[in-house]
PDB file of N, CA and C in Angstrom:
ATOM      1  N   UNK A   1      -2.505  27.503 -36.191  1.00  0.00           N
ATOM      2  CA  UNK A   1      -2.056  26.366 -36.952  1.00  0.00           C
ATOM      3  C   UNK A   1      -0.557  26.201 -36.794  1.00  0.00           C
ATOM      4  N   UNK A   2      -0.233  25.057 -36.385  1.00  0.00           N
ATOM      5  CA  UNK A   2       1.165  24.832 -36.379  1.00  0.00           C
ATOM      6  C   UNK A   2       1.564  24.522 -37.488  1.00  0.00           C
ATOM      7  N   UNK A   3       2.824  24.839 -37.959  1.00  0.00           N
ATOM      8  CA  UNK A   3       3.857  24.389 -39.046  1.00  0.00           C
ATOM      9  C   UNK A   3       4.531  23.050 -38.766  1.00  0.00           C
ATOM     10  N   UNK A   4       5.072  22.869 -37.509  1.00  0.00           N
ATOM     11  CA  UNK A   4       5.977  22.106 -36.845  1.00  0.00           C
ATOM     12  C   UNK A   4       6.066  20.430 -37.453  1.00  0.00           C
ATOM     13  N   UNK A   5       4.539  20.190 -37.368  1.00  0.00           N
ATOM     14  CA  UNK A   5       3.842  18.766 -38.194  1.00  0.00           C
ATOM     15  C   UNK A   5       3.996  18.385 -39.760  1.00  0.00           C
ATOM     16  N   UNK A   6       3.487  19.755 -40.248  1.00  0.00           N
ATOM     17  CA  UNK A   6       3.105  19.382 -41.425  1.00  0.00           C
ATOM     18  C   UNK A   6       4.394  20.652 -42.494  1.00  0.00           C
ATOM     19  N   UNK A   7       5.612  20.840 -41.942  1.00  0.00           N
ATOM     20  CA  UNK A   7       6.132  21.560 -42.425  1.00  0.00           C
ATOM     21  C   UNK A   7       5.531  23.025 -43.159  1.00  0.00           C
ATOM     22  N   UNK A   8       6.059  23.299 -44.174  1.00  0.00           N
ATOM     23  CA  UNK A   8       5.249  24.579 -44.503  1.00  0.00           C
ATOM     24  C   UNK A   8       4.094  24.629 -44.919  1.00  0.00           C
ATOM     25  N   UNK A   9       3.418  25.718 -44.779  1.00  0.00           N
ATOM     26  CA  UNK A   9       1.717  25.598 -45.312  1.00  0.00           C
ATOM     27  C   UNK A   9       1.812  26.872 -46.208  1.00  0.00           C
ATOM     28  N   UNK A  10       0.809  26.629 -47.162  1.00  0.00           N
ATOM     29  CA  UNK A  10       0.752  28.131 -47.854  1.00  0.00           C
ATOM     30  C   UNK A  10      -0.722  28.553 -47.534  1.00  0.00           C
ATOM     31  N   UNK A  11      -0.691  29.885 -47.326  1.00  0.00           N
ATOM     32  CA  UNK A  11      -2.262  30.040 -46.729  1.00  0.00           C
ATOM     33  C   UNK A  11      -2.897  30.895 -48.172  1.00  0.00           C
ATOM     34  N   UNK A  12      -4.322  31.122 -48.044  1.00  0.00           N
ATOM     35  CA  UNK A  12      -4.668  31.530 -49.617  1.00  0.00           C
ATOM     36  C   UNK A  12      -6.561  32.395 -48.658  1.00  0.00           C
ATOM     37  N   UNK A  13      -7.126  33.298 -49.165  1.00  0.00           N
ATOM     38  CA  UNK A  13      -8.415  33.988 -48.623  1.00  0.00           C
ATOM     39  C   UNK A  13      -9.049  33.992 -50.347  1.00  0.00           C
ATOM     40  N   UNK A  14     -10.261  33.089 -49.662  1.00  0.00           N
ATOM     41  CA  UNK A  14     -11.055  33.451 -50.591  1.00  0.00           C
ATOM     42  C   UNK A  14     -12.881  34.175 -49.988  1.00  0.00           C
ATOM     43  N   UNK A  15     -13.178  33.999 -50.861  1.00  0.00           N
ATOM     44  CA  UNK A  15     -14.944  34.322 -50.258  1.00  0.00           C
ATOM     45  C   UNK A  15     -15.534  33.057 -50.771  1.00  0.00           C
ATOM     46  N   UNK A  16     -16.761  32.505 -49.778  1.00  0.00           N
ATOM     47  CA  UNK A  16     -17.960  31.761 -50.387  1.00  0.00           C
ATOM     48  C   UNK A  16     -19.082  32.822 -49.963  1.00  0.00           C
ATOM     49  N   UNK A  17     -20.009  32.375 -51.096  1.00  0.00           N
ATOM     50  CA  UNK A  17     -21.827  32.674 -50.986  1.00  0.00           C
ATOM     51  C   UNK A  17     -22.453  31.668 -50.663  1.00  0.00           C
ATOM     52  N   UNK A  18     -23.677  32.100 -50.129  1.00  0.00           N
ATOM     53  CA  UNK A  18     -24.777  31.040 -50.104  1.00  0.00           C
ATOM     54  C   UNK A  18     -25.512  31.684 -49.983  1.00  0.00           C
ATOM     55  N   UNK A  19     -26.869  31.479 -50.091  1.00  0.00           N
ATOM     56  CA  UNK A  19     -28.301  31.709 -49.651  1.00  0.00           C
ATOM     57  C   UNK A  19     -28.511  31.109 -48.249  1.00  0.00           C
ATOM     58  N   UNK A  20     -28.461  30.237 -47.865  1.00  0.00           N
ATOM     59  CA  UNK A  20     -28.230  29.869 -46.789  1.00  0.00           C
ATOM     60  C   UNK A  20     -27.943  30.316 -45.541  1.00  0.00           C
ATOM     61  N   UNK A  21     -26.771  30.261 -45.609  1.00  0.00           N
ATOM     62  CA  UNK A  21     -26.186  30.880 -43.859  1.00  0.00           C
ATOM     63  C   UNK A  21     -24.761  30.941 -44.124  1.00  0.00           C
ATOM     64  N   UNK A  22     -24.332  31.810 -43.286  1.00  0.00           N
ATOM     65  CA  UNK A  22     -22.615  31.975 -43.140  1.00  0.00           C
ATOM     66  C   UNK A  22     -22.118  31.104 -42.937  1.00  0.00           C
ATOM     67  N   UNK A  23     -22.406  30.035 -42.315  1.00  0.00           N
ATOM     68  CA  UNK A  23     -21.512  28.080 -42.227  1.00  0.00           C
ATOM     69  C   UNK A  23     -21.609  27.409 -43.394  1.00  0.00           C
ATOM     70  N   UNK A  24     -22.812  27.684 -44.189  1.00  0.00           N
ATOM     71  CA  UNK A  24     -22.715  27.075 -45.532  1.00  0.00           C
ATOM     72  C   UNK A  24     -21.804  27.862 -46.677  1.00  0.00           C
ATOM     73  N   UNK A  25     -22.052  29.055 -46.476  1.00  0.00           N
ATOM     74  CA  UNK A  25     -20.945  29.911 -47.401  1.00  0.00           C
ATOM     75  C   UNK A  25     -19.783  29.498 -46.948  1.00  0.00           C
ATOM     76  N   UNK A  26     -19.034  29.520 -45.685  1.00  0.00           N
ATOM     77  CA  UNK A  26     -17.731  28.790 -45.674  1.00  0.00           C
ATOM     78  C   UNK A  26     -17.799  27.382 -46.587  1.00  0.00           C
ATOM     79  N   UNK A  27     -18.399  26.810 -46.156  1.00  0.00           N
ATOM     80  CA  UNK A  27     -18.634  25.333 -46.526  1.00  0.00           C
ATOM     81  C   UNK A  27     -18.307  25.221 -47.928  1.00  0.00           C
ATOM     82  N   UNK A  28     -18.934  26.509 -48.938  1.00  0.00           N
ATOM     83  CA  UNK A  28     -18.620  26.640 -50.381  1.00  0.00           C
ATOM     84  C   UNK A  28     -17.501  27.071 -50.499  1.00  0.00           C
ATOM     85  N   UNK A  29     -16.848  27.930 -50.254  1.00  0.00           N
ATOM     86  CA  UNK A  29     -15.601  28.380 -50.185  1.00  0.00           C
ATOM     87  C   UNK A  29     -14.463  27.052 -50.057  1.00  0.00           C
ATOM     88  N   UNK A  30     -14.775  26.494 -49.413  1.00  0.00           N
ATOM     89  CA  UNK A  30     -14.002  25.341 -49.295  1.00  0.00           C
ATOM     90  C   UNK A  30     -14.111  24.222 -50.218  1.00  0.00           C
ATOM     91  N   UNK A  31     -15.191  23.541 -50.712  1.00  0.00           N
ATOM     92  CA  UNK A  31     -15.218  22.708 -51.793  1.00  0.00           C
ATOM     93  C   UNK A  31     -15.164  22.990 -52.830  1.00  0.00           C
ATOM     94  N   UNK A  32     -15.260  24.902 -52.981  1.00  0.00           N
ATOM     95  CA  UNK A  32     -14.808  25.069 -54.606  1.00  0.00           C
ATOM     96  C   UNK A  32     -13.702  25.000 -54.700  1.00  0.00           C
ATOM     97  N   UNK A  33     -12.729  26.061 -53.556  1.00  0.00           N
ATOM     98  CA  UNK A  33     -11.224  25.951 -53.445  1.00  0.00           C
ATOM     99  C   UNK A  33     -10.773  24.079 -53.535  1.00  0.00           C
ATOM    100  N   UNK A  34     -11.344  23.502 -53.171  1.00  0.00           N
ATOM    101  CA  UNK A  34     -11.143  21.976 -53.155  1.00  0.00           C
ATOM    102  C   UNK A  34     -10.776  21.492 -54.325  1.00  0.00           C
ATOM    103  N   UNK A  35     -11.430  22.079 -55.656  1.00  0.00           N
ATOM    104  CA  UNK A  35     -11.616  21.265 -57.111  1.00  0.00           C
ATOM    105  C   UNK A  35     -10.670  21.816 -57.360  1.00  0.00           C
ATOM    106  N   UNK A  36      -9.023  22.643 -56.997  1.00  0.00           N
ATOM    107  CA  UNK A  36      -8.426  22.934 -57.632  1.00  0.00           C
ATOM    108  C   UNK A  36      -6.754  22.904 -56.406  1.00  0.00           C
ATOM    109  N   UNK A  37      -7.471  22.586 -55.572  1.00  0.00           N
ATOM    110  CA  UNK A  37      -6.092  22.998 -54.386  1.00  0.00           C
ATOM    111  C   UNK A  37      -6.600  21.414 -53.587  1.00  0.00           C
ATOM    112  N   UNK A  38      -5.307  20.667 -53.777  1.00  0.00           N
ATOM    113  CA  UNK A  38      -5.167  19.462 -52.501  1.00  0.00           C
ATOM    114  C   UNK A  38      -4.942  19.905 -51.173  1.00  0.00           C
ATOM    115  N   UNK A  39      -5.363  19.088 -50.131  1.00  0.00           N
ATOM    116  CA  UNK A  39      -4.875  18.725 -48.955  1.00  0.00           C
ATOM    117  C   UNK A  39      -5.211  19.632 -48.208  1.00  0.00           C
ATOM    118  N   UNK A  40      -6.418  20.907 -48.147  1.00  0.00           N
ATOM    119  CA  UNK A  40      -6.844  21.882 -47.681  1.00  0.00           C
ATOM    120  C   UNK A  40      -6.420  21.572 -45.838  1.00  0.00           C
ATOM    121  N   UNK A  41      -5.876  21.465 -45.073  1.00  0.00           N
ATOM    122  CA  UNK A  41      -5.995  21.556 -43.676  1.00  0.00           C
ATOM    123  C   UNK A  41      -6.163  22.764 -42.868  1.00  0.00           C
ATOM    124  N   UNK A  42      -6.781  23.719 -42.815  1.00  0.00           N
ATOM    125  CA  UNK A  42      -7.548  24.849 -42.244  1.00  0.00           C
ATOM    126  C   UNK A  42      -7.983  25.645 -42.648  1.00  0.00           C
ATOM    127  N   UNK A  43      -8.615  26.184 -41.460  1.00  0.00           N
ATOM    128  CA  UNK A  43      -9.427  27.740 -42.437  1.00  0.00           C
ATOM    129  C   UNK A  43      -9.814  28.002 -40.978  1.00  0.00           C
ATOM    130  N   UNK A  44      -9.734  29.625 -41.249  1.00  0.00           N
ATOM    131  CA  UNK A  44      -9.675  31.054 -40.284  1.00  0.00           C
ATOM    132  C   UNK A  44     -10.612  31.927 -40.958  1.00  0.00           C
ATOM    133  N   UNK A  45     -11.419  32.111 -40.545  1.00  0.00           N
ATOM    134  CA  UNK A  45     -13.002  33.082 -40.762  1.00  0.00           C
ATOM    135  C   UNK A  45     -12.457  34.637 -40.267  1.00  0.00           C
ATOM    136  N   UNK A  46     -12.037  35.247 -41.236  1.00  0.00           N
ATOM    137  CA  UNK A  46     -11.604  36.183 -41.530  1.00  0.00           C
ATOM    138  C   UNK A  46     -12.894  37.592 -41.217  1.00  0.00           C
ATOM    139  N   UNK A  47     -13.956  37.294 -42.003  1.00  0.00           N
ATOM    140  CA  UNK A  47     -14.734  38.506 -42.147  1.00  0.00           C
ATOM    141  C   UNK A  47     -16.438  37.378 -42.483  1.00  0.00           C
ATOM    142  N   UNK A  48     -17.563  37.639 -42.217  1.00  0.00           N
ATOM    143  CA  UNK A  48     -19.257  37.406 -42.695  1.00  0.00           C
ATOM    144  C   UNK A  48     -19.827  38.918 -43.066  1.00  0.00           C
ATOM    145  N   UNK A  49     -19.818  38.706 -44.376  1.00  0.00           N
ATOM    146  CA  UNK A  49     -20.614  39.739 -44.728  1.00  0.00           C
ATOM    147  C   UNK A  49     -22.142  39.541 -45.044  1.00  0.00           C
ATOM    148  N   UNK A  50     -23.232  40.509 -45.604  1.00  0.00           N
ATOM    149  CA  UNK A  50     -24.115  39.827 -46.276  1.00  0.00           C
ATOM    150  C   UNK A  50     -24.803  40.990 -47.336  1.00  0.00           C
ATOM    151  N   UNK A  51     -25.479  40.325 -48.254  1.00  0.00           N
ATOM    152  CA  UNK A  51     -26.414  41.543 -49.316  1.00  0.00           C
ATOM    153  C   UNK A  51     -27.532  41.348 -48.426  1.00  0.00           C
ATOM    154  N   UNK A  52     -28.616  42.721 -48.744  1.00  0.00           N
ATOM    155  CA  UNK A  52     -30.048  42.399 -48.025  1.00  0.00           C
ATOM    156  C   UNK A  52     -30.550  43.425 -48.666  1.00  0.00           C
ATOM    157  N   UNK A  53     -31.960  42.575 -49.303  1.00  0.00           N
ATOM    158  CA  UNK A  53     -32.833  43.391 -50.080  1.00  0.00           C
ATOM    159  C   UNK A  53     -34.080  43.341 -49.538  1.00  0.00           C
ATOM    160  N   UNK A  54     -34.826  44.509 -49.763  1.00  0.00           N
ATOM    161  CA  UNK A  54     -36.179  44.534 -48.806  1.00  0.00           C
ATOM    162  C   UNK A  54     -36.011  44.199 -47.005  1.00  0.00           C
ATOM    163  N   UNK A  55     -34.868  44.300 -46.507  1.00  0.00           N
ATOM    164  CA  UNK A  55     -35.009  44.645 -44.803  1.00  0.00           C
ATOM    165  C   UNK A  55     -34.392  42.427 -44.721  1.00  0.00           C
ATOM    166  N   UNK A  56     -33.856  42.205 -45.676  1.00  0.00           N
ATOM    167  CA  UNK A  56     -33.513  40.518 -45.943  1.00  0.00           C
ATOM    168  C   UNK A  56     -32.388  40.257 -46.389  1.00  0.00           C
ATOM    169  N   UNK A  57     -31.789  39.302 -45.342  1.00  0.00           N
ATOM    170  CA  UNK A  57     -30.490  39.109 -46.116  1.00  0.00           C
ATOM    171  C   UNK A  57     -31.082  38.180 -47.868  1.00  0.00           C
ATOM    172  N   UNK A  58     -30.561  38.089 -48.578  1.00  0.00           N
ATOM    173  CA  UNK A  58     -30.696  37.137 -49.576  1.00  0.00           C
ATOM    174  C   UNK A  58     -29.033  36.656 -50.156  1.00  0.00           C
ATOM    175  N   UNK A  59     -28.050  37.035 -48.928  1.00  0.00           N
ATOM    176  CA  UNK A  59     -26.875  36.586 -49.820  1.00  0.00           C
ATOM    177  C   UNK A  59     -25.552  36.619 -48.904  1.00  0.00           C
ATOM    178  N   UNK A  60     -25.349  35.707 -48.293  1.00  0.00           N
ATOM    179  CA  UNK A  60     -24.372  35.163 -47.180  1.00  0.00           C
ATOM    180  C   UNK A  60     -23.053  35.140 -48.076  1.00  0.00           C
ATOM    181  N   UNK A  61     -21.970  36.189 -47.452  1.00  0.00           N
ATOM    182  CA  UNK A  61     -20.608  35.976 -48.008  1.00  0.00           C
ATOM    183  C   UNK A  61     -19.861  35.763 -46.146  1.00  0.00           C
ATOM    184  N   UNK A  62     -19.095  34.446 -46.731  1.00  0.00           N
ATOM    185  CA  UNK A  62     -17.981  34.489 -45.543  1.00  0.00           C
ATOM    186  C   UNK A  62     -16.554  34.618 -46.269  1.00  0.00           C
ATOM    187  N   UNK A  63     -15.747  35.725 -45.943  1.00  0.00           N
ATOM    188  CA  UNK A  63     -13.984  35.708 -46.605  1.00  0.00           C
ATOM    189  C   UNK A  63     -13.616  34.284 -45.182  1.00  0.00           C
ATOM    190  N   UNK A  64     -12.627  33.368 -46.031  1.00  0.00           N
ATOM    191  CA  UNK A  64     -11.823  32.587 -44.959  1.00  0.00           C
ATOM    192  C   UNK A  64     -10.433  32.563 -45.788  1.00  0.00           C
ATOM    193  N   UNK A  65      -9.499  32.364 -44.818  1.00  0.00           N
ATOM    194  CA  UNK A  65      -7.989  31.918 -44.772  1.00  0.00           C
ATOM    195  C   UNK A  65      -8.054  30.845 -44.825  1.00  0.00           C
ATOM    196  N   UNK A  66      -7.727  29.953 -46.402  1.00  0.00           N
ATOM    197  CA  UNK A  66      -7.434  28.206 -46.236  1.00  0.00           C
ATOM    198  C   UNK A  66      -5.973  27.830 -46.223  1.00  0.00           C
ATOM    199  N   UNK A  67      -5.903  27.052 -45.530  1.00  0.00           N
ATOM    200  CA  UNK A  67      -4.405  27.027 -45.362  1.00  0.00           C
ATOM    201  C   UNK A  67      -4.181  25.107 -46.358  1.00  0.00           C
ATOM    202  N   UNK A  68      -2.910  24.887 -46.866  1.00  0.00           N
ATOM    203  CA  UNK A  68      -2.786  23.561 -47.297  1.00  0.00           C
ATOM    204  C   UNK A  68      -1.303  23.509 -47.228  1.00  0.00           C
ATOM    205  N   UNK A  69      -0.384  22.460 -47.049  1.00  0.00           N
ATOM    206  CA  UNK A  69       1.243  21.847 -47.405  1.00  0.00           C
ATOM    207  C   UNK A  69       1.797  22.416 -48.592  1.00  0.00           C
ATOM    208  N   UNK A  70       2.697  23.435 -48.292  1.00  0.00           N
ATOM    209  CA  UNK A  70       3.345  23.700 -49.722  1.00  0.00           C
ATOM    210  C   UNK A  70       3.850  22.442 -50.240  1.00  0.00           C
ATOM    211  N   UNK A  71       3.667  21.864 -51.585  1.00  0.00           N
ATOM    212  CA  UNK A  71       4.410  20.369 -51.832  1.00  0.00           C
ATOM    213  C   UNK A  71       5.739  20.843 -52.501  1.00  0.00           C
ATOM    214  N   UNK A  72       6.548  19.709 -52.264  1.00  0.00           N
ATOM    215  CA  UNK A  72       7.960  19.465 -52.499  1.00  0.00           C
ATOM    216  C   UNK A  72       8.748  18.782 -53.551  1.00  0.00           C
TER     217      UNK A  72
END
């Protein structure tokens, strides 16, 4: 991610879940971080973890790096 454009960015790691799949757990990670942080412009997939019960996943965690414009 360049700085150069969009001046400084502050970057922030959170985790999403899903039942789903590891693209949808990002996917959550991002629209929850959304309801509280503007202007999200990236994210870096840090780590996919998962729970698995009985030989099954039942619980998709992705950690990502969201990056957004420090404001001024």
């Amino acid at each position: 991610m360049s700085t150069s454009d969009r001046g400084t960015v502050k970057i922030v790691e959170v985790m999403g879940e899903s039942e789903e799949s590891w693209e949808d757990a990002a996917q959550q990670a991002i629209t929850d971080t959304g309801q509280t942080i503007d202007g999200i412009s990236g994210i870096d997939i840090v780590s996919q973890t998962a729970e698995v019960e009985n030989d099954e996943i039942v619980q998709y965690r992705t950690t990502v790096h969201l990056s957004f414009p420090v404001q001024r």
